[in-house]
C-alpha atoms as a PDB file:
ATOM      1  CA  UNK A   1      -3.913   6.286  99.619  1.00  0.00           C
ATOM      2  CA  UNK A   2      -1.767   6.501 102.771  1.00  0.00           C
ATOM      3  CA  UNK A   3      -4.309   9.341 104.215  1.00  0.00           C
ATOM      4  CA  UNK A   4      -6.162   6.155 104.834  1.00  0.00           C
ATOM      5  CA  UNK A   5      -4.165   4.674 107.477  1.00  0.00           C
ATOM      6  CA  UNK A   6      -3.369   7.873 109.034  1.00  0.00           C
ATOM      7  CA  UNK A   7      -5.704   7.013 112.178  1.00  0.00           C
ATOM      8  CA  UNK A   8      -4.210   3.320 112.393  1.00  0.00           C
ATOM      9  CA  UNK A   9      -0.488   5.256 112.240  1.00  0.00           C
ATOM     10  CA  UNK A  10      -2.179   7.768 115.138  1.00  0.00           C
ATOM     11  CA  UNK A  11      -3.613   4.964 117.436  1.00  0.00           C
ATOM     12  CA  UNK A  12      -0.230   2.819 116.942  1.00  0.00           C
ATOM     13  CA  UNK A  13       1.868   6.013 117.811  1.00  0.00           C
ATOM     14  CA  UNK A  14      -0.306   6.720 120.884  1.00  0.00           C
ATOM     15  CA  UNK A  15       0.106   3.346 121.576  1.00  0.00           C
ATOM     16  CA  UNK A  16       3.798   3.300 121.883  1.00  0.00           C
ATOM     17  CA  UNK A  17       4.084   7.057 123.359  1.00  0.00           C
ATOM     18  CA  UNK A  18       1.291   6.903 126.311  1.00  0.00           C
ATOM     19  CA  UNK A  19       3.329   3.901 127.874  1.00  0.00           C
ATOM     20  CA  UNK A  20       6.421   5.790 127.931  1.00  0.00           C
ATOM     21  CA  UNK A  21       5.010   8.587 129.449  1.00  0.00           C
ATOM     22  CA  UNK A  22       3.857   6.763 132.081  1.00  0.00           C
ATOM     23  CA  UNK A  23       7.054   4.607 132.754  1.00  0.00           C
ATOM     24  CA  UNK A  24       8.749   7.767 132.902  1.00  0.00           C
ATOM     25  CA  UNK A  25       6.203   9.730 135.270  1.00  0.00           C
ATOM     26  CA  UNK A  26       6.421   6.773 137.380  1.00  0.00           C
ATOM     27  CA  UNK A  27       9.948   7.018 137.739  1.00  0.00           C
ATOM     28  CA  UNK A  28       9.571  10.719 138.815  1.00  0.00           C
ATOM     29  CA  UNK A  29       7.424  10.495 141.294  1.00  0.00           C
ATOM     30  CA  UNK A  30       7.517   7.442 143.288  1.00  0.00           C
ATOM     31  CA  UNK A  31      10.145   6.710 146.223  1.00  0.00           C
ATOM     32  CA  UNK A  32      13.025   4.560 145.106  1.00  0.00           C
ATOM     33  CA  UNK A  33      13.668   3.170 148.559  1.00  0.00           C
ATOM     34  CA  UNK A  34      14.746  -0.983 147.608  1.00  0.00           C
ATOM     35  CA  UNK A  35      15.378  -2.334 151.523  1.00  0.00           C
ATOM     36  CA  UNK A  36      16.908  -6.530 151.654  1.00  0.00           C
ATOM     37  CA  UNK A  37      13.421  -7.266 152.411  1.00  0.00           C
ATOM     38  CA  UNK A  38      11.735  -5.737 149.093  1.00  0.00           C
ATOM     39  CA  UNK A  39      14.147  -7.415 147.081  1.00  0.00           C
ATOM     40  CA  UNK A  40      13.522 -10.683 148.243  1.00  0.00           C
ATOM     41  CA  UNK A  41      11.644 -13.086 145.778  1.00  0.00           C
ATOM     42  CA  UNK A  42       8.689 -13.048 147.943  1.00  0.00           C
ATOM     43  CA  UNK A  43       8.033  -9.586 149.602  1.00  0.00           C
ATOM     44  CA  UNK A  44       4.942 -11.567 152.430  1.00  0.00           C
ATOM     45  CA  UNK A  45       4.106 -14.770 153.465  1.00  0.00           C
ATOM     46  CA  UNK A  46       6.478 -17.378 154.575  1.00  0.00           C
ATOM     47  CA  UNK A  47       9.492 -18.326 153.485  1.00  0.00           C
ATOM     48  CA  UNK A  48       9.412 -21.961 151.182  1.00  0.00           C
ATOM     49  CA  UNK A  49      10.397 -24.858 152.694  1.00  0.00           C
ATOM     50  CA  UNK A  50      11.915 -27.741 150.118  1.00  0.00           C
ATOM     51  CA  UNK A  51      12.215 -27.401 146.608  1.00  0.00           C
ATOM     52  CA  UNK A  52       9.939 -24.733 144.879  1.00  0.00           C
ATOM     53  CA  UNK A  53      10.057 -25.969 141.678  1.00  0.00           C
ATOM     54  CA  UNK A  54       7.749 -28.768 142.113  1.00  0.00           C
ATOM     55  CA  UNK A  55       5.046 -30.142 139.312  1.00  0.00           C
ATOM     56  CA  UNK A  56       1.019 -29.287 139.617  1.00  0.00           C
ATOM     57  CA  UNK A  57      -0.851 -31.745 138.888  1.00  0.00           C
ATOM     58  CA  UNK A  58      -2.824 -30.973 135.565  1.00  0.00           C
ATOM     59  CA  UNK A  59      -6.144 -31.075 136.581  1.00  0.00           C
ATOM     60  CA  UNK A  60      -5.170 -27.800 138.092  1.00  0.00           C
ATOM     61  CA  UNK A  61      -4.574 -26.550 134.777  1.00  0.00           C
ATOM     62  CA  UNK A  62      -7.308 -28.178 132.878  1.00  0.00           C
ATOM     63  CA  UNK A  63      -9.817 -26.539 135.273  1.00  0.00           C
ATOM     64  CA  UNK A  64      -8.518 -22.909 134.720  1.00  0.00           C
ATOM     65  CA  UNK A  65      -8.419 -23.431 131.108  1.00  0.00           C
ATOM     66  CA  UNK A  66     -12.132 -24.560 131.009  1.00  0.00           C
ATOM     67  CA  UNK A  67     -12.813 -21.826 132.866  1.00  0.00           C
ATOM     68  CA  UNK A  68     -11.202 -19.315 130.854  1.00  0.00           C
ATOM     69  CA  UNK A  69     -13.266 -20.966 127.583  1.00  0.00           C
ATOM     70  CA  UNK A  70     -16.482 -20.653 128.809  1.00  0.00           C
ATOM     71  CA  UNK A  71     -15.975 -17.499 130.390  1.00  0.00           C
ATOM     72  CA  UNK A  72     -14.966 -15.784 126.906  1.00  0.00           C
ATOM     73  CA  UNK A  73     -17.488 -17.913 125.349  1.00  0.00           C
ATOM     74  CA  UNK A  74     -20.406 -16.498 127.819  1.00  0.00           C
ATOM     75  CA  UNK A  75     -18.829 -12.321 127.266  1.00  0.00           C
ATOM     76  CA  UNK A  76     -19.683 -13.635 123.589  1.00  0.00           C
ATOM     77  CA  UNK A  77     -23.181 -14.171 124.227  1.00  0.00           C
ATOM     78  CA  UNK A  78     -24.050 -11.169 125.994  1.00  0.00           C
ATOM     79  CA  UNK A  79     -23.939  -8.671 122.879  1.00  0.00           C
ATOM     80  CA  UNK A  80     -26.111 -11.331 121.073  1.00  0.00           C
ATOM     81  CA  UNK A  81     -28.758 -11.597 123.978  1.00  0.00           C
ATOM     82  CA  UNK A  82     -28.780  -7.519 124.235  1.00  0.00           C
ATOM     83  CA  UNK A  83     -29.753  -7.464 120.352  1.00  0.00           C
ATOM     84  CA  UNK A  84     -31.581 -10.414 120.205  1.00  0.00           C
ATOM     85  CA  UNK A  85     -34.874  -8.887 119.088  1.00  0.00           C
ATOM     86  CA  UNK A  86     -33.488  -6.661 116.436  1.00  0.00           C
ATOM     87  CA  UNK A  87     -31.496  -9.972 114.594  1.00  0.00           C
ATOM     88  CA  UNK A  88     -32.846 -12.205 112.104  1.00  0.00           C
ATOM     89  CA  UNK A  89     -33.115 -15.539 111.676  1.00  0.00           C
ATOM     90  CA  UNK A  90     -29.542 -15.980 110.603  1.00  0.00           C
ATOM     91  CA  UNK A  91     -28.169 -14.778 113.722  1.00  0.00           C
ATOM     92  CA  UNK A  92     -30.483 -17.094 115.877  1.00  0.00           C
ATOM     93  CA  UNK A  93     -29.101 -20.055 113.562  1.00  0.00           C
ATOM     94  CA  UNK A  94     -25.472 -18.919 113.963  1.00  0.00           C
ATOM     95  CA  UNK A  95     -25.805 -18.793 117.603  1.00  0.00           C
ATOM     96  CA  UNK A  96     -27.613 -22.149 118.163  1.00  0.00           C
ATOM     97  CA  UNK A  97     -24.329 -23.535 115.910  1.00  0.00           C
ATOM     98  CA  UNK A  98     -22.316 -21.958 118.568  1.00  0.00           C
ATOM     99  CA  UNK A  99     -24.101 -23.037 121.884  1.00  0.00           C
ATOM    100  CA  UNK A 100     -24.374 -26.295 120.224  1.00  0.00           C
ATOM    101  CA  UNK A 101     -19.839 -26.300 119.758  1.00  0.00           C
ATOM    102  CA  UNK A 102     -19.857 -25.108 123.566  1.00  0.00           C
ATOM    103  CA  UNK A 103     -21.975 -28.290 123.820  1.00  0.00           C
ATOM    104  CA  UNK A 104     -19.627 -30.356 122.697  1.00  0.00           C
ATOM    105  CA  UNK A 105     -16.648 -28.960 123.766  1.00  0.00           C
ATOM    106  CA  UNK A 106     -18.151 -29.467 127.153  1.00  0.00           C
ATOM    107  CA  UNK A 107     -18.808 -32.857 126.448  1.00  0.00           C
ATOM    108  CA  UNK A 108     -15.165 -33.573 125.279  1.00  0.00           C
ATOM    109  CA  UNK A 109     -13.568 -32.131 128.209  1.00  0.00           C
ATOM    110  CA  UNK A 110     -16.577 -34.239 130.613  1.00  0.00           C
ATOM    111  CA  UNK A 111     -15.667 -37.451 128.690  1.00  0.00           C
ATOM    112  CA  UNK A 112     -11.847 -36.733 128.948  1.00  0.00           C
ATOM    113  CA  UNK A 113     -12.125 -36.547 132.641  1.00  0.00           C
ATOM    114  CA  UNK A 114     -10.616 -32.676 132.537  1.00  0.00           C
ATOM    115  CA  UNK A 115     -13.594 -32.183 135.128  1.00  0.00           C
ATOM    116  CA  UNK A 116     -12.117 -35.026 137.544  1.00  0.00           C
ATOM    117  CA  UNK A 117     -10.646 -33.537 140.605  1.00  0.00           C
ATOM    118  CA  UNK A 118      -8.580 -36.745 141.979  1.00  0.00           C
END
C-alpha cells in the first residue's frame, strides 16, 4: 500500500532537498561584500521624497487582476486548440461553456467600470 506513494514521498523529498542545496551553494560561492549603499531599501533610482506609504488608486489593481484572469484563462485554451481535431463533441460543448463564463466575466468587470481608467 505505501509502495504507492513512494514517488509522491521522492518528488516531495527532492522538493525540500534541491532548494537547500542551492541556498547553500549560493552561500559558497558568491562574494559577501554588504557596502551602506547595498543595504539601503532601494539599491538605484532616487531617493523618495514624502511619505512612501501612500494609497493606489484601485483601478490600478483591478486592471492587473483582469489581466492576470484572462491571461490564465487564454494558457487554458491553447492545449484545447492544439487537440481540437482529435476531441469530441463534449469537449467543443465544454469549451463554448467556458468562453461563454469569460464572456461574462468580461461583461461584469465592463459594467462595473473595473475597465475605467479615471
Amino acid at each position: 500500500m505505501l509502495i504507492n506513494y513512494a514517488g509522491i514521498a521522492v518528488i516531495l523529498a527532492w522538493g525540500i532537498v534541491f532548494p537547500v542545496i542551492l541556498l547553500v551553494v549560493q552561500r559558497l560561492l558568491c562574494p559577501n561584500n554588504p557596502t551602506k549603499a547595498k543595504m539601503l531599501t532601494y539599491e538605484c533610482g532616487l531617493d523618495t521624497q514624502g511619505d512612501t506609504w501612500i494609497r493606489f488608486k484601485m483601478s490600478y489593481f483591478m486592471y492587473a487582476l483582469i489581466f492576470v484572469v484572462f491571461d490564465v484563462e487564454t494558457i487554458f485554451l491553447y492545449p484545447w486548440a492544439m487537440l481540437f481535431e482529435n476531441l469530441g463533441l463534449f469537449a467543443i460543448i465544454e469549451m463554448v461553456i467556458f468562453i461563454a463564463i469569460l464572456i461574462l466575466g468580461f461583461a461584469y468587470a465592463w459594467k462595473e467600470g473595473a475597465l475605467e481608467w479615471m
